[in-house]
Protein backbone atom coordinates (compact mmCIF):
# COMPACT_ATOMS: atom_id res chain seq x y z
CA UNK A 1 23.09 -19.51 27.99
CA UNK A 2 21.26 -19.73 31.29
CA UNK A 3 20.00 -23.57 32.03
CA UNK A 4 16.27 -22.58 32.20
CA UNK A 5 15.66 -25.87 34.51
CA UNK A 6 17.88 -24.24 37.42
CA UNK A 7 17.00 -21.40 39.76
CA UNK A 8 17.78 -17.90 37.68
CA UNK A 9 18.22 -14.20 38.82
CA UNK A 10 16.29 -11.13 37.79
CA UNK A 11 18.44 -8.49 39.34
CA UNK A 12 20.22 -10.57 42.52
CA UNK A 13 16.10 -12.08 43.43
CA UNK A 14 15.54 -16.07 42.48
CA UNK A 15 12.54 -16.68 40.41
CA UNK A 16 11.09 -19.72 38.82
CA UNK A 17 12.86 -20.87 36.25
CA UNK A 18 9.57 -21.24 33.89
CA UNK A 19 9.01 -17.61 34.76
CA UNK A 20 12.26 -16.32 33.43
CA UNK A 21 11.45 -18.61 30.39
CA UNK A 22 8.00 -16.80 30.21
CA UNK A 23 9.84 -13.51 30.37
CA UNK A 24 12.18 -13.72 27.59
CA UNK A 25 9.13 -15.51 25.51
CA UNK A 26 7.29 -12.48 26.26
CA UNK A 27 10.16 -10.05 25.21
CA UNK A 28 10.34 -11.95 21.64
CA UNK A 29 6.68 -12.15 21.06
CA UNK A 30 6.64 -7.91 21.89
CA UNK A 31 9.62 -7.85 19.18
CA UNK A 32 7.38 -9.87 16.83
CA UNK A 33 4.54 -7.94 17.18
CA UNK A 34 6.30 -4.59 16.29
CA UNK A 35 8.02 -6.06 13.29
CA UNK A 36 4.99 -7.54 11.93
CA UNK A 37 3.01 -4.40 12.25
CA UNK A 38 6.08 -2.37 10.98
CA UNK A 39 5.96 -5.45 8.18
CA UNK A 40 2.88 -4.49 7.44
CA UNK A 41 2.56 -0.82 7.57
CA UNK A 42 5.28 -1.27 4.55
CA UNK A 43 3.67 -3.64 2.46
CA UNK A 44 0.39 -1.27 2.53
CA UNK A 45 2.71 1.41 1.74
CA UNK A 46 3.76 -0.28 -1.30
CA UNK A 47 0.54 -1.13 -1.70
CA UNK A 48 -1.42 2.69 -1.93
CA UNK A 49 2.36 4.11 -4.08
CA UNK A 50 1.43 1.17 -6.39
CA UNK A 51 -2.00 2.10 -6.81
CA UNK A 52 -1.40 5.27 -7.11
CA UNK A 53 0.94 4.87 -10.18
CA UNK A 54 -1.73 2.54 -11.33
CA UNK A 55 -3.98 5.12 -11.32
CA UNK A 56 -1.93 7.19 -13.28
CA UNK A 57 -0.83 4.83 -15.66
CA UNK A 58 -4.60 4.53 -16.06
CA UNK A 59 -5.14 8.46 -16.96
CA UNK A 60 -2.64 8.89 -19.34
CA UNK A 61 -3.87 5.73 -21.44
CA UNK A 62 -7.23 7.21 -21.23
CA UNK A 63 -5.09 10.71 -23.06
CA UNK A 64 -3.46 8.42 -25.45
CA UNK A 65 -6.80 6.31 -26.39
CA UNK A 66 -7.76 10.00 -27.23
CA UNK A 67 -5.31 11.15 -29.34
CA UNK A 68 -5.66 7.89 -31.53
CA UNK A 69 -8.93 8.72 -31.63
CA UNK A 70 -8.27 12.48 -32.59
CA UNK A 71 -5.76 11.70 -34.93
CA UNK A 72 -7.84 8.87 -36.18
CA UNK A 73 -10.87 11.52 -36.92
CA UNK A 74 -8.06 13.82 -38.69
CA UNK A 75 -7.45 11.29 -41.18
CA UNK A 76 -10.52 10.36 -42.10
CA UNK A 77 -11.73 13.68 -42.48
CA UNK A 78 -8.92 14.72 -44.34
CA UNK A 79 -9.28 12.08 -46.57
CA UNK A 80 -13.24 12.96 -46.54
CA UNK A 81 -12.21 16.35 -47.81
CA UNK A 82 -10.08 15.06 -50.65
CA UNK A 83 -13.01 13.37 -51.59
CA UNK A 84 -15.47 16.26 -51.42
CA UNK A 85 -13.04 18.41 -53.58
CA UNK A 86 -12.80 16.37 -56.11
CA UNK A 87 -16.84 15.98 -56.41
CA UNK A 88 -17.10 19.67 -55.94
CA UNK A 89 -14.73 19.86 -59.39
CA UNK A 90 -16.75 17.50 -61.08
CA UNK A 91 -19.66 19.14 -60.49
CA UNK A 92 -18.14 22.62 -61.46
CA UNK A 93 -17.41 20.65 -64.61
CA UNK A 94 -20.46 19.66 -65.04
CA UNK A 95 -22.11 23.47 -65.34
CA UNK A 96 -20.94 23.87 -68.76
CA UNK A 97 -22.43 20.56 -69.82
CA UNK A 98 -25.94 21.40 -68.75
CA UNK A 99 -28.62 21.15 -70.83
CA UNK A 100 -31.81 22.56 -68.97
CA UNK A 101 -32.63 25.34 -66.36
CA UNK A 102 -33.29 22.40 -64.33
CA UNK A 103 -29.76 20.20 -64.60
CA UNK A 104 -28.77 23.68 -63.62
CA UNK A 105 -30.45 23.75 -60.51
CA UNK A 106 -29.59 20.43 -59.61
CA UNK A 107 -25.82 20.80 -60.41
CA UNK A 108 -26.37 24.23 -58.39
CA UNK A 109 -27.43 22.59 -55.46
CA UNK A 110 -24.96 19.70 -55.35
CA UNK A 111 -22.53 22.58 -55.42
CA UNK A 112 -23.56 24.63 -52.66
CA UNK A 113 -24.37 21.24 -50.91
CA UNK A 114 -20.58 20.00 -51.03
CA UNK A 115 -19.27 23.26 -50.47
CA UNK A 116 -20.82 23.55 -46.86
CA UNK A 117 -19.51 19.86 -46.51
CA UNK A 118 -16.35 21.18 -46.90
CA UNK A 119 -16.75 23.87 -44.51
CA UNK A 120 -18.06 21.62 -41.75
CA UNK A 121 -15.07 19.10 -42.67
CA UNK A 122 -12.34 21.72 -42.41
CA UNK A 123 -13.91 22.95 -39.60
CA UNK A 124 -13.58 19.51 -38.10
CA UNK A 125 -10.29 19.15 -39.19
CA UNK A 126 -9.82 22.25 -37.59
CA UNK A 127 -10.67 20.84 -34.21
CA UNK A 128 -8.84 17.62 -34.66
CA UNK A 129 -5.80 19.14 -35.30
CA UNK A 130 -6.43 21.69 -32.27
CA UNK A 131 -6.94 19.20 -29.83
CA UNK A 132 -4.54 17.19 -31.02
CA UNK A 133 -1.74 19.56 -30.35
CA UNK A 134 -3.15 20.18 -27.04
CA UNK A 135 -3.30 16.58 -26.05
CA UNK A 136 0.14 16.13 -27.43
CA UNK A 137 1.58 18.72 -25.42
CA UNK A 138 -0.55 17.84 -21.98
CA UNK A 139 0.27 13.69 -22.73
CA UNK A 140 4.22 15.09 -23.23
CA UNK A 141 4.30 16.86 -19.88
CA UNK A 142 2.27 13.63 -17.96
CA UNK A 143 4.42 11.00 -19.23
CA UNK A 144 7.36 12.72 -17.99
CA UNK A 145 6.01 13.04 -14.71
CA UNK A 146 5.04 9.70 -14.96
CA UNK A 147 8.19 8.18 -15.27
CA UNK A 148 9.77 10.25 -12.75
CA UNK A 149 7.33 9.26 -10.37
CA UNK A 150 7.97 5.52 -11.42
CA UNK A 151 11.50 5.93 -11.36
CA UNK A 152 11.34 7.33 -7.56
CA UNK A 153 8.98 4.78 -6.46
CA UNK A 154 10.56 2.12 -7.92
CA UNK A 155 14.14 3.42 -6.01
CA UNK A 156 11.77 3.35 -3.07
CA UNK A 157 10.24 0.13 -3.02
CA UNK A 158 13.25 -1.90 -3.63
CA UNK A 159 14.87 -0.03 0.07
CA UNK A 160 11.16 -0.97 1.20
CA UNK A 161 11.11 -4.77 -0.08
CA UNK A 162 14.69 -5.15 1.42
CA UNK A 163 13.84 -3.97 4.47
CA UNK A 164 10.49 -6.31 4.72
CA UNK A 165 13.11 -9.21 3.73
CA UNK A 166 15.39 -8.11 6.78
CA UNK A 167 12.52 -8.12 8.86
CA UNK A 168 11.21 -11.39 7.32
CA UNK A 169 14.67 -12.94 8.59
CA UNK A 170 14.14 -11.61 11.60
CA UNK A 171 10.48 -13.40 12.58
CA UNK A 172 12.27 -16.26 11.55
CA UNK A 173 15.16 -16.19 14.12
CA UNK A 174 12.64 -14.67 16.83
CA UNK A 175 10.94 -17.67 15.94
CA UNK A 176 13.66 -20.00 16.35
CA UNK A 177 14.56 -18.59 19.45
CA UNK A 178 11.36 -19.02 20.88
CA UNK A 179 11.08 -22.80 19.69
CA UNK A 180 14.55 -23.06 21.77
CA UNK A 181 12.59 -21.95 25.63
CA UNK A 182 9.42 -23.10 25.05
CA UNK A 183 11.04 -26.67 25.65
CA UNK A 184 11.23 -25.26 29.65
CA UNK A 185 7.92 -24.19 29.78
CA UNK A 186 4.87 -26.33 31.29
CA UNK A 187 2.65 -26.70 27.84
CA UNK A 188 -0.26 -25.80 30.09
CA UNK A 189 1.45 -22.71 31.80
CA UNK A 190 2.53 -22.12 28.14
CA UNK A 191 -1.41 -22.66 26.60
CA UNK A 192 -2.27 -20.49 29.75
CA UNK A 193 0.41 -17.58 28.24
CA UNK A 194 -0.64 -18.04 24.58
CA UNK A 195 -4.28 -17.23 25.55
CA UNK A 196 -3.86 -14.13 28.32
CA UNK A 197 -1.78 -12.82 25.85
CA UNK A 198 -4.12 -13.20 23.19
CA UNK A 199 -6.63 -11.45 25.39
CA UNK A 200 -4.48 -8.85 26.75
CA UNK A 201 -2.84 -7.17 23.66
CA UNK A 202 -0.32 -9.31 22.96
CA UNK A 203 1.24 -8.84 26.56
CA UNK A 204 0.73 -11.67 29.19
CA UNK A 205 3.89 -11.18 31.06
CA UNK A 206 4.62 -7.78 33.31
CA UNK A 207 7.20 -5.99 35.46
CA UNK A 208 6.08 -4.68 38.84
CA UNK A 209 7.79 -1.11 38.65
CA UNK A 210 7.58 1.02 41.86
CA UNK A 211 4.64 -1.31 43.45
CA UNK A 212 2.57 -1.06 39.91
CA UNK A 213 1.52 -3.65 37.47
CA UNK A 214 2.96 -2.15 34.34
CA UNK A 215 -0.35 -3.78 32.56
CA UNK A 216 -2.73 -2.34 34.00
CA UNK A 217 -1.33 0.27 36.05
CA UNK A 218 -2.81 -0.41 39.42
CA UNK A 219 -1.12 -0.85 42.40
CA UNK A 220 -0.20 -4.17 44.18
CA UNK A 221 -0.95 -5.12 47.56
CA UNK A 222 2.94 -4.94 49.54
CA UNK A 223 2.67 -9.02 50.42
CA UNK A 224 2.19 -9.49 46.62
CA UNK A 225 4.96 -7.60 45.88
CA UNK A 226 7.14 -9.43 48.53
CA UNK A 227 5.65 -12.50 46.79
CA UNK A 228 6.80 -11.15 43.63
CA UNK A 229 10.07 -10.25 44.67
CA UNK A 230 10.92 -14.01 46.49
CA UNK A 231 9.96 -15.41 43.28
CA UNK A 232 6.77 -17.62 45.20
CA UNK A 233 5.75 -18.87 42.01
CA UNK A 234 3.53 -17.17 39.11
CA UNK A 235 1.77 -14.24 40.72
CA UNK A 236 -1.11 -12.94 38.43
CA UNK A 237 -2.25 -9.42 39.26
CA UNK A 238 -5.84 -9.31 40.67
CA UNK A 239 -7.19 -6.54 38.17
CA UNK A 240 -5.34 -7.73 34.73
CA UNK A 241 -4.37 -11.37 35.58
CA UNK A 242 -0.89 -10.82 33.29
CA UNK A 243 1.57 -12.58 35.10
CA UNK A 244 4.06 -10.48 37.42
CA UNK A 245 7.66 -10.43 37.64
CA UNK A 246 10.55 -7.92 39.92
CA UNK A 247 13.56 -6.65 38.90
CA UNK A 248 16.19 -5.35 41.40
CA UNK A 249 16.25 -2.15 39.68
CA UNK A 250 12.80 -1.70 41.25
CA UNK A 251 11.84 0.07 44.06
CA UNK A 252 8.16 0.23 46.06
């Protein structure tokens, strides 16, 4: 590895040595940036799939809770109409036992009373068993699609969650890496880095490519760029203030 304390080369021009530091400081903190908004983008990917099955998950209890309670209904209406037949055969009984016009009446009317009971139970019976079947079919199809969808996202997340791991070790060794060059770095120049770049998008450090600031885009004065190019300390461009640095590759 280059000795950061001694004169180094971009291209065959001597800069600084805390300006090469600076430069490869700025190169991990770009490769940071991108992996922790790729991190992120993931993990709120995971995120909205998960709530999304949630929200499934969610429906089709709802369709279950309602087929208990249909089915629920069906028994106890079916048991309700056990009940009512046997009263209705009691009271048919009872006709034959009357003794008066008006036990008739009254055994008449308990009669025709439990009879439309019994209608309006079947009919309810009727309707549980109708939307039973329909729920039963509908809940069928749902949880099938359910656990495909589970299935797929749960084949997806694990690739996701590996690659957020892989990333993970990567911030770690970026980090490292940057604990390693900071050591050659002024801590004020350094404080001076950590806030332009804070205030600048995350970049503090820029090439000059064909006589532009690559930051802001304007272009430099030709003694700044000779500056630039002799390495004459840290040159800051006017409009931006990111700190500027040449390449040979360049040309003005």
């Amino acid at each position: 590895m280059t000795n950061l304390f001694k004169p180094a080369m971009l291209g065959r021009n001597i800069v600084i040595p805390e300006l090469m530091a600076l430069v490869e400081i700025q190169q991990i903190d770009t490769a940071v940036r991108e992996i922790e908004t790729t991190n992120l983008s993931l993990n709120k990917q995971l995120e909205r799939e998960r709530e999304e099955i949630a929200k499934k998950k969610a429906v089709l209890q709802e369709i279950i809770e309602k087929k208990d309670a249909l089915q629920k209904d069906l028994r106890h209406n079916e048991r309700r109409l056990q009940q009512i037949e046997q009263d209705l055969e009691g009271f048919e009984k009872k006709i034959y036992q009357v003794k008066s016009q008006k036990e008739l009446e009254a055994v008449d009317h308990e009669i025709a009373k439990s009879r439309k009971e019994r209608s309006a139970t079947e009919d309810a019976i009727l309707i549980c068993m109708t939307g039973t079947e329909e729920i039963s079919g509908s809940l069928d199809r749902q949880e099938k699609e359910l656990k495909k969808e589970t299935d797929d996202f749960n084949c997806r997340s694990q690739k996701i969650e590996a690659d957020i791991n892989i990333n993970i070790q990567k911030l770690s060794e970026a980090n490292t890496r940057k604990q390693g060059i900071i050591t050659a770095i002024e801590p004020a120049l350094l404080a001076n880095y950590e806030k332009l770049r804070e205030n600048r998008n995350n970049i503090a450090v820029v090439q000059v490519e064909g006589g532009i600031c690559r930051g802001c885009f304007i272009t430099l004065p030709p003694q700044q760029i000779n500056e630039i190019k002799m390495g004459k300390g840290i040159i800051r461009c006017s409009s931006c203030s990111r700190m500027l640095y040449w390449k040979e590759s360049n040309s003005v």
